[in-house]
PDB file of N, CA and C in Angstrom:
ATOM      1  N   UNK A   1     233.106-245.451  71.553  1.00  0.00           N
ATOM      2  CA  UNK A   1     232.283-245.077  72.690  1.00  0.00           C
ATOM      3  C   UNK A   1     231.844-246.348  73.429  1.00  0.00           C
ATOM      4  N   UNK A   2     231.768-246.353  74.941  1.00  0.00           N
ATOM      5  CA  UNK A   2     231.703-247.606  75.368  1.00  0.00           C
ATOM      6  C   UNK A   2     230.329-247.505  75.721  1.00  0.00           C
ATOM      7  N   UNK A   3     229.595-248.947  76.346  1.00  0.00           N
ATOM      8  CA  UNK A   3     228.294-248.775  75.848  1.00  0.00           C
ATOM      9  C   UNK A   3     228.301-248.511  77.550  1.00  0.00           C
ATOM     10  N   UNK A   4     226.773-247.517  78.049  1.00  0.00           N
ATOM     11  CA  UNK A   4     226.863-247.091  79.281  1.00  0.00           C
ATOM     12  C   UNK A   4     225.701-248.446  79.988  1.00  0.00           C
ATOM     13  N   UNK A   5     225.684-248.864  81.065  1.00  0.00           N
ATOM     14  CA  UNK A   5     225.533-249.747  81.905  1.00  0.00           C
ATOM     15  C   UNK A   5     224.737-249.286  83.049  1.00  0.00           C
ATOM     16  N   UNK A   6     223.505-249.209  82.761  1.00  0.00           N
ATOM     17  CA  UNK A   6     222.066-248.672  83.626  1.00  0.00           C
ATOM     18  C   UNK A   6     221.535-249.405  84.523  1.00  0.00           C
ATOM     19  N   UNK A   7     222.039-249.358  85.980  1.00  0.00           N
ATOM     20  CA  UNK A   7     221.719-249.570  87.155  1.00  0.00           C
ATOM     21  C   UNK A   7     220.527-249.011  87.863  1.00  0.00           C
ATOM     22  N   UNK A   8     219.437-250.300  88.424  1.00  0.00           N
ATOM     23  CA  UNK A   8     218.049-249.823  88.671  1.00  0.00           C
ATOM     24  C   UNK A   8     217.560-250.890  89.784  1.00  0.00           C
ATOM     25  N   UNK A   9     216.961-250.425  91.019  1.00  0.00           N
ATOM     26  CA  UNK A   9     216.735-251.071  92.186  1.00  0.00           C
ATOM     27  C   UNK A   9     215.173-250.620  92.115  1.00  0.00           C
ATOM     28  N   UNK A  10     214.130-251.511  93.541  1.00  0.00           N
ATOM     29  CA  UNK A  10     213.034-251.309  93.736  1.00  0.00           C
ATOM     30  C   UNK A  10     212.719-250.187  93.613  1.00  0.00           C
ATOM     31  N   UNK A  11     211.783-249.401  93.328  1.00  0.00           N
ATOM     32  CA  UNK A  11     211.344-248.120  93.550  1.00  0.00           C
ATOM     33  C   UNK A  11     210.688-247.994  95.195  1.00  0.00           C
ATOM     34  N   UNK A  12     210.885-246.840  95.992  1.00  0.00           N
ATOM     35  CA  UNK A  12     210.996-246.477  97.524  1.00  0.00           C
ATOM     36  C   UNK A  12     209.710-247.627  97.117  1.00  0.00           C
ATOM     37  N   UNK A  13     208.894-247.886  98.668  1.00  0.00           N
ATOM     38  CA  UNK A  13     207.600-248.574  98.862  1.00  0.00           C
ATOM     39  C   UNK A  13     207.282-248.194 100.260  1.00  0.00           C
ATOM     40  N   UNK A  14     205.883-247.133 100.140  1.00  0.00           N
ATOM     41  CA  UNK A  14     205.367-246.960 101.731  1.00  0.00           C
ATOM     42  C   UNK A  14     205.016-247.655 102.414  1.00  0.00           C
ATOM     43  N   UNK A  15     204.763-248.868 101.855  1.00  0.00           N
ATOM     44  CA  UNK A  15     204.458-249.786 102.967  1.00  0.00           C
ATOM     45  C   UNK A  15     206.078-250.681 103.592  1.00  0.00           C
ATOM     46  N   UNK A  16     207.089-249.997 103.155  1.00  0.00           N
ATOM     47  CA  UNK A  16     207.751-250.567 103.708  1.00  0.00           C
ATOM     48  C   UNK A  16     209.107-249.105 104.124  1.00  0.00           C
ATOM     49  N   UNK A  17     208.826-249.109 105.426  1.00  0.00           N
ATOM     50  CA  UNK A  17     209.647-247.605 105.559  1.00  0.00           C
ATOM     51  C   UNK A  17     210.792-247.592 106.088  1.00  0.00           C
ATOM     52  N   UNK A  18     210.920-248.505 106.737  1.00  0.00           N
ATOM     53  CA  UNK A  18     212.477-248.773 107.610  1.00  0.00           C
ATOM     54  C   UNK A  18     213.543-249.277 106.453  1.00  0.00           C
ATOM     55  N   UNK A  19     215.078-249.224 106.997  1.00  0.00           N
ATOM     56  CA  UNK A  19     216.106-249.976 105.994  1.00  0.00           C
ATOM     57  C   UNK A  19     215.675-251.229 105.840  1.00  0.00           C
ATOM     58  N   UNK A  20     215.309-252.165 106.741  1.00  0.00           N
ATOM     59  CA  UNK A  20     215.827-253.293 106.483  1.00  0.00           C
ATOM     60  C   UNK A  20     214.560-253.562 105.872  1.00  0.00           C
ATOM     61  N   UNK A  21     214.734-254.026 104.580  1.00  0.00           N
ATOM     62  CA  UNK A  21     213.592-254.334 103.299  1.00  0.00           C
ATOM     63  C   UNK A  21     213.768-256.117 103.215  1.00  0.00           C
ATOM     64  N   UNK A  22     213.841-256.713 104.128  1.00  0.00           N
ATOM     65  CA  UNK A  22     213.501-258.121 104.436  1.00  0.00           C
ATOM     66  C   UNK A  22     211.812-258.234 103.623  1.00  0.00           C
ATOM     67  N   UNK A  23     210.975-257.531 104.619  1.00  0.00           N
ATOM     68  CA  UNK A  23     208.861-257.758 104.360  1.00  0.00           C
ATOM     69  C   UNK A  23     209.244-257.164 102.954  1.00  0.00           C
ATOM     70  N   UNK A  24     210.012-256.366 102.583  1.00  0.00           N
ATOM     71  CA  UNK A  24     209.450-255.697 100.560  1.00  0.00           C
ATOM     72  C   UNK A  24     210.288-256.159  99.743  1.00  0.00           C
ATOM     73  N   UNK A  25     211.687-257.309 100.001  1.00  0.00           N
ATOM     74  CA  UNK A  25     211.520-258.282  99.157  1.00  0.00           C
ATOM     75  C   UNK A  25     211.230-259.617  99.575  1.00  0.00           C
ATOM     76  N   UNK A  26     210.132-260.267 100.763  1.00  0.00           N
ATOM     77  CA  UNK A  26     209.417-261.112 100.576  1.00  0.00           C
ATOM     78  C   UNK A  26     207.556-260.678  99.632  1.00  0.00           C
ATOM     79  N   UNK A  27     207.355-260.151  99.680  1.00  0.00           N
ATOM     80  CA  UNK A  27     206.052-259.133  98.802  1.00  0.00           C
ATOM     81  C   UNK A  27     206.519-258.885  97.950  1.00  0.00           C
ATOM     82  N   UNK A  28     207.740-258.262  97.224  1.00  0.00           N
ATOM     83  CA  UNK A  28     208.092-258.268  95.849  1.00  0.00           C
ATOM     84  C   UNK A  28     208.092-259.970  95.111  1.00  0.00           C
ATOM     85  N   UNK A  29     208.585-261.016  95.908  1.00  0.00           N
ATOM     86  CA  UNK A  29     208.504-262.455  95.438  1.00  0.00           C
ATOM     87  C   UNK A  29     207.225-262.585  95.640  1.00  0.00           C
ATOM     88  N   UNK A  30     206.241-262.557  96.195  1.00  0.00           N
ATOM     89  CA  UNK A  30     205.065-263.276  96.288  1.00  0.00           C
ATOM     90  C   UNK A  30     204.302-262.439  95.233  1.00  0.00           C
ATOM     91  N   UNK A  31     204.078-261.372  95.052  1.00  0.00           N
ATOM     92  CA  UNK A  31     203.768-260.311  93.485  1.00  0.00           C
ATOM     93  C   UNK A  31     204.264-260.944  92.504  1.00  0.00           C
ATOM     94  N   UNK A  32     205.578-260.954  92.278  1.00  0.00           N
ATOM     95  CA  UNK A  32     205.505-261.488  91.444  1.00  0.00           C
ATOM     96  C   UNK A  32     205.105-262.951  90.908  1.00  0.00           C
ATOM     97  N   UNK A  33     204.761-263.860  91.983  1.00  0.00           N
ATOM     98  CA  UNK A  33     204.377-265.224  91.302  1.00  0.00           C
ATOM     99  C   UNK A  33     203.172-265.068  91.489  1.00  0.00           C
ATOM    100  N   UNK A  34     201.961-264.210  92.106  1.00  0.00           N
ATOM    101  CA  UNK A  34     200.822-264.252  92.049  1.00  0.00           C
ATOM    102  C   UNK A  34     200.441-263.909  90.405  1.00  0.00           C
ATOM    103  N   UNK A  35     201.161-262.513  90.356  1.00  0.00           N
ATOM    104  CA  UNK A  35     201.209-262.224  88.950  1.00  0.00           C
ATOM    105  C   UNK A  35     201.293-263.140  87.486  1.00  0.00           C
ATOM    106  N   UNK A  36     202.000-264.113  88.304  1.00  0.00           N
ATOM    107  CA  UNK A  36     202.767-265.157  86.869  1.00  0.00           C
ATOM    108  C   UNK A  36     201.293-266.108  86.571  1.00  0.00           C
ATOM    109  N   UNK A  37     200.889-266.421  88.164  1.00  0.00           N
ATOM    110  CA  UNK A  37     199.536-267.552  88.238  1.00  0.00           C
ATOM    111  C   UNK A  37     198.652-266.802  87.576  1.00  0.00           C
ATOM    112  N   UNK A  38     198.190-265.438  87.355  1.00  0.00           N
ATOM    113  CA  UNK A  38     196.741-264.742  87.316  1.00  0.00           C
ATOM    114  C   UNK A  38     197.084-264.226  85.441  1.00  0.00           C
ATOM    115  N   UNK A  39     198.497-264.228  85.480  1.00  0.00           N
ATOM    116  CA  UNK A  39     198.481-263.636  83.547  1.00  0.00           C
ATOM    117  C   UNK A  39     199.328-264.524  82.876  1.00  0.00           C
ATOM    118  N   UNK A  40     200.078-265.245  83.268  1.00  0.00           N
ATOM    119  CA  UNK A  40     200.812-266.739  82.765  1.00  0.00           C
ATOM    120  C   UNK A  40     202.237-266.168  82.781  1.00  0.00           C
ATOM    121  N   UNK A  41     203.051-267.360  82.914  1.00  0.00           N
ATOM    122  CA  UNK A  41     204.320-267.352  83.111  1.00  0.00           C
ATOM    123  C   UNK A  41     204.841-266.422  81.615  1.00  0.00           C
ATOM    124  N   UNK A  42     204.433-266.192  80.743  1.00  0.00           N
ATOM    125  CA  UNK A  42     205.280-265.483  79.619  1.00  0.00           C
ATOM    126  C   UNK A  42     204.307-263.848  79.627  1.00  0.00           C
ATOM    127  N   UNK A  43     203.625-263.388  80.564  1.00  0.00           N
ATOM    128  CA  UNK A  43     203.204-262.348  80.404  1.00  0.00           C
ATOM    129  C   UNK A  43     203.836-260.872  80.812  1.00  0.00           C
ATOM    130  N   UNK A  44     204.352-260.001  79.781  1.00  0.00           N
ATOM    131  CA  UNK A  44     205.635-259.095  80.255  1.00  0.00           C
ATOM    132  C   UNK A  44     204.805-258.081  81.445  1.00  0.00           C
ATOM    133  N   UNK A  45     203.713-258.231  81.890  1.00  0.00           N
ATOM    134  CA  UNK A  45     203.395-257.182  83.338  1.00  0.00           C
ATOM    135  C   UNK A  45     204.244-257.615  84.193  1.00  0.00           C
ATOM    136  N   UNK A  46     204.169-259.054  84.071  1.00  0.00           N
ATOM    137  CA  UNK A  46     205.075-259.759  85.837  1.00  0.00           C
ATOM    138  C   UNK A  46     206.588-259.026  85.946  1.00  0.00           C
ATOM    139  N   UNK A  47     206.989-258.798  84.689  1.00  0.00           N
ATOM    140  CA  UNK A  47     208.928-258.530  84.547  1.00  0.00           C
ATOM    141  C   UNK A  47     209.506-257.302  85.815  1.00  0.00           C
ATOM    142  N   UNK A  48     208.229-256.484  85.812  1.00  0.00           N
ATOM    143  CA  UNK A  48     208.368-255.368  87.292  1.00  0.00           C
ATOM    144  C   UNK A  48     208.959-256.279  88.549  1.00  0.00           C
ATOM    145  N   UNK A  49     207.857-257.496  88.361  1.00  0.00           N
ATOM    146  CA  UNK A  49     208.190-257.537  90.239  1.00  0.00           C
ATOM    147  C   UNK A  49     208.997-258.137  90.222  1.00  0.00           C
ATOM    148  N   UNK A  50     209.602-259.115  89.008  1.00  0.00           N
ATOM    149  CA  UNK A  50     210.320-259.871  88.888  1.00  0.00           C
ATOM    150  C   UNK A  50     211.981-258.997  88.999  1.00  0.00           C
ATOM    151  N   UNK A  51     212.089-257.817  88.315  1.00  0.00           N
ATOM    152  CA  UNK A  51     213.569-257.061  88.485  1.00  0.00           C
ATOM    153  C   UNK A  51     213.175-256.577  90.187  1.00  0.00           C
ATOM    154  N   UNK A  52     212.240-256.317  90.867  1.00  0.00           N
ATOM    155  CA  UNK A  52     211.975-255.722  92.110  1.00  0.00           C
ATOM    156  C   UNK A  52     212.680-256.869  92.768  1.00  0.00           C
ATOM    157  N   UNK A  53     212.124-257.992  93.419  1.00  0.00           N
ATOM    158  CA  UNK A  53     212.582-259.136  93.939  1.00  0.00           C
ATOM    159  C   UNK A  53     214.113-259.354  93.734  1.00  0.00           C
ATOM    160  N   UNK A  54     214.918-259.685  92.151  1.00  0.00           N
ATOM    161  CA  UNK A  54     215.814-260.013  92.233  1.00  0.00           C
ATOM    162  C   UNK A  54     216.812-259.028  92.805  1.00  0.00           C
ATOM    163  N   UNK A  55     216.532-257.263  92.818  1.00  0.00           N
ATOM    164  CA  UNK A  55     217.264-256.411  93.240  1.00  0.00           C
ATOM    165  C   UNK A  55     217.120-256.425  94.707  1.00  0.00           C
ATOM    166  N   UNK A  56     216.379-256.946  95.410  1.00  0.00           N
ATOM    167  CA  UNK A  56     216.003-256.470  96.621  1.00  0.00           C
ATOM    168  C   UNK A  56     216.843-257.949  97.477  1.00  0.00           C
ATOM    169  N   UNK A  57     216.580-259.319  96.873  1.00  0.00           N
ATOM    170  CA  UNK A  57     216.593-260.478  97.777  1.00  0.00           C
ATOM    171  C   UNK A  57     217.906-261.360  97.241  1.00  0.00           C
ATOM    172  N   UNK A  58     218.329-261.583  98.281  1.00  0.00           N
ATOM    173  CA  UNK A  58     219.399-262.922  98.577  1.00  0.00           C
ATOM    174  C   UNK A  58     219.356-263.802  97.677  1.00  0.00           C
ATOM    175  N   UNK A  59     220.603-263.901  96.495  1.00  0.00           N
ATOM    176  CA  UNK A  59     220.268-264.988  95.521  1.00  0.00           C
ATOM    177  C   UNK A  59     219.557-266.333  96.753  1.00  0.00           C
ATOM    178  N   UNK A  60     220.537-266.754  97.677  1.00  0.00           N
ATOM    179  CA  UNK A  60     220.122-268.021  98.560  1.00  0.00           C
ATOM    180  C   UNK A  60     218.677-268.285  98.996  1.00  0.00           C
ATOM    181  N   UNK A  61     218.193-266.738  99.658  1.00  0.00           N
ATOM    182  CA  UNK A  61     216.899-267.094  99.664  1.00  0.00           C
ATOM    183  C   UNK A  61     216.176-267.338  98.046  1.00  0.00           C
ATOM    184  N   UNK A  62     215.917-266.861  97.605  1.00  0.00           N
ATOM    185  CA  UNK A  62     215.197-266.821  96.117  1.00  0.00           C
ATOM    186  C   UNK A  62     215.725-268.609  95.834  1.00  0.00           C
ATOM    187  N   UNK A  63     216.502-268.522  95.807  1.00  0.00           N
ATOM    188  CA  UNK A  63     216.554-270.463  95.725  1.00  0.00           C
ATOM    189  C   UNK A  63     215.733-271.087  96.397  1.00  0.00           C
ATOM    190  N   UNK A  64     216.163-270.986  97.791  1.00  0.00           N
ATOM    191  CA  UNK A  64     215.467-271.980  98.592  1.00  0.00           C
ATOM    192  C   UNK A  64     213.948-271.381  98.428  1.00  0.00           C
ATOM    193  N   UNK A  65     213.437-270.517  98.745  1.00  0.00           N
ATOM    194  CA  UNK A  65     211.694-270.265  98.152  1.00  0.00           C
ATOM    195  C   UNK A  65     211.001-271.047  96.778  1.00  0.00           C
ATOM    196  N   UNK A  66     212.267-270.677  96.059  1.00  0.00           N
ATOM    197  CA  UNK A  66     211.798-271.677  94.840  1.00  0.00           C
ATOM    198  C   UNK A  66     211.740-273.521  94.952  1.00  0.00           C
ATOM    199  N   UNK A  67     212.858-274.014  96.154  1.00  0.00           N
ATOM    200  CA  UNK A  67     212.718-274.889  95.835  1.00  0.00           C
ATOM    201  C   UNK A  67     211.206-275.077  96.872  1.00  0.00           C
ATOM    202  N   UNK A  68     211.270-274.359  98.139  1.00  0.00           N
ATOM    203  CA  UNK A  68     209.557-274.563  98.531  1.00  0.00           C
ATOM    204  C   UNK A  68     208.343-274.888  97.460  1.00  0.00           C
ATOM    205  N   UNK A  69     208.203-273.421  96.865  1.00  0.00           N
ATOM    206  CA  UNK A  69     206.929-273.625  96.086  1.00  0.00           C
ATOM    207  C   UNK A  69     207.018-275.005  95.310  1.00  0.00           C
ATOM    208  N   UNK A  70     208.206-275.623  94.832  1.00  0.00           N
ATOM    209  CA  UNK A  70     208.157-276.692  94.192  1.00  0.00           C
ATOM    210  C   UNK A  70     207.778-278.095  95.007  1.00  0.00           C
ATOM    211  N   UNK A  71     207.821-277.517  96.324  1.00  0.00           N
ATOM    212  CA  UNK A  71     207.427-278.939  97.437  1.00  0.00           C
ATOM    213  C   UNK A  71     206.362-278.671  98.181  1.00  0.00           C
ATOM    214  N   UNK A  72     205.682-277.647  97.626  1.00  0.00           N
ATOM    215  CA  UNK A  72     204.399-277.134  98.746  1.00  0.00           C
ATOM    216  C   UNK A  72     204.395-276.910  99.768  1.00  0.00           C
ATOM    217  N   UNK A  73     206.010-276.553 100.372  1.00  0.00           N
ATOM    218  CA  UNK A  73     205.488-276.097 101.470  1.00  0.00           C
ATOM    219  C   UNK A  73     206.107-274.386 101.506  1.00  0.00           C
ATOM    220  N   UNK A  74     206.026-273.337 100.883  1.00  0.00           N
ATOM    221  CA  UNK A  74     206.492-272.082 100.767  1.00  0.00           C
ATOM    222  C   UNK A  74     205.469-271.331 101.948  1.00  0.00           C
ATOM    223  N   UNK A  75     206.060-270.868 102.750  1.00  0.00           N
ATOM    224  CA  UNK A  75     205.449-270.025 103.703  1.00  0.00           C
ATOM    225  C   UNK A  75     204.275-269.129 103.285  1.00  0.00           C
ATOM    226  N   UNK A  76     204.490-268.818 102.582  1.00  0.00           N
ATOM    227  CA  UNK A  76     203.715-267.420 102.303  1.00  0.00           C
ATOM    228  C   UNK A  76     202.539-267.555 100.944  1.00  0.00           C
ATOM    229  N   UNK A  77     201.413-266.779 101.025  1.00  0.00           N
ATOM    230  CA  UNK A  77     199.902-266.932 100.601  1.00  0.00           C
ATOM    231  C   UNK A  77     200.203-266.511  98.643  1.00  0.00           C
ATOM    232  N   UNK A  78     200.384-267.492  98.152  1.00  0.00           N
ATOM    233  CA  UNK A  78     200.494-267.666  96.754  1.00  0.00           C
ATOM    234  C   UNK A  78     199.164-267.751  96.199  1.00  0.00           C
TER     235      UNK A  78
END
């Protein structure tokens, strides 16, 4: 029996209603690192926003954001 392979994306979000989910995976990344700052980087609550973000956003962006926060200058309210 082969093993079955469970595929899982953001769950809908009303605050974000149109297709193009650009604003709900920049808010899925910023959730999740607020999350990481307020319960610590090994705390399993963050792992939500963390599968939300990676399903939703551009490996490229998710790089380059990361390398922001690492240079202080990341756009958005961390």
């Amino acid at each position: 029996m082969e093993d079955e392979i469970e595929l899982k994306t953001a769950p809908a979000d009303f605050r974000f209603p149109t297709t193009n989910q650009t604003r709900h995976c920049f808010t899925r990344y910023i959730e999740f690192h607020r999350c990481t700052t307020a319960k610590g980087e090994a705390s399993n609550d963050c792992e939500r926003f963390a599968k939300y973000y990676r399903a939703l956003c551009p490996g490229e962006w998710v790089e380059k954001w990361n390398e922001q926060r690492e240079s202080g200058t990341f756009p958005g309210p961390l």
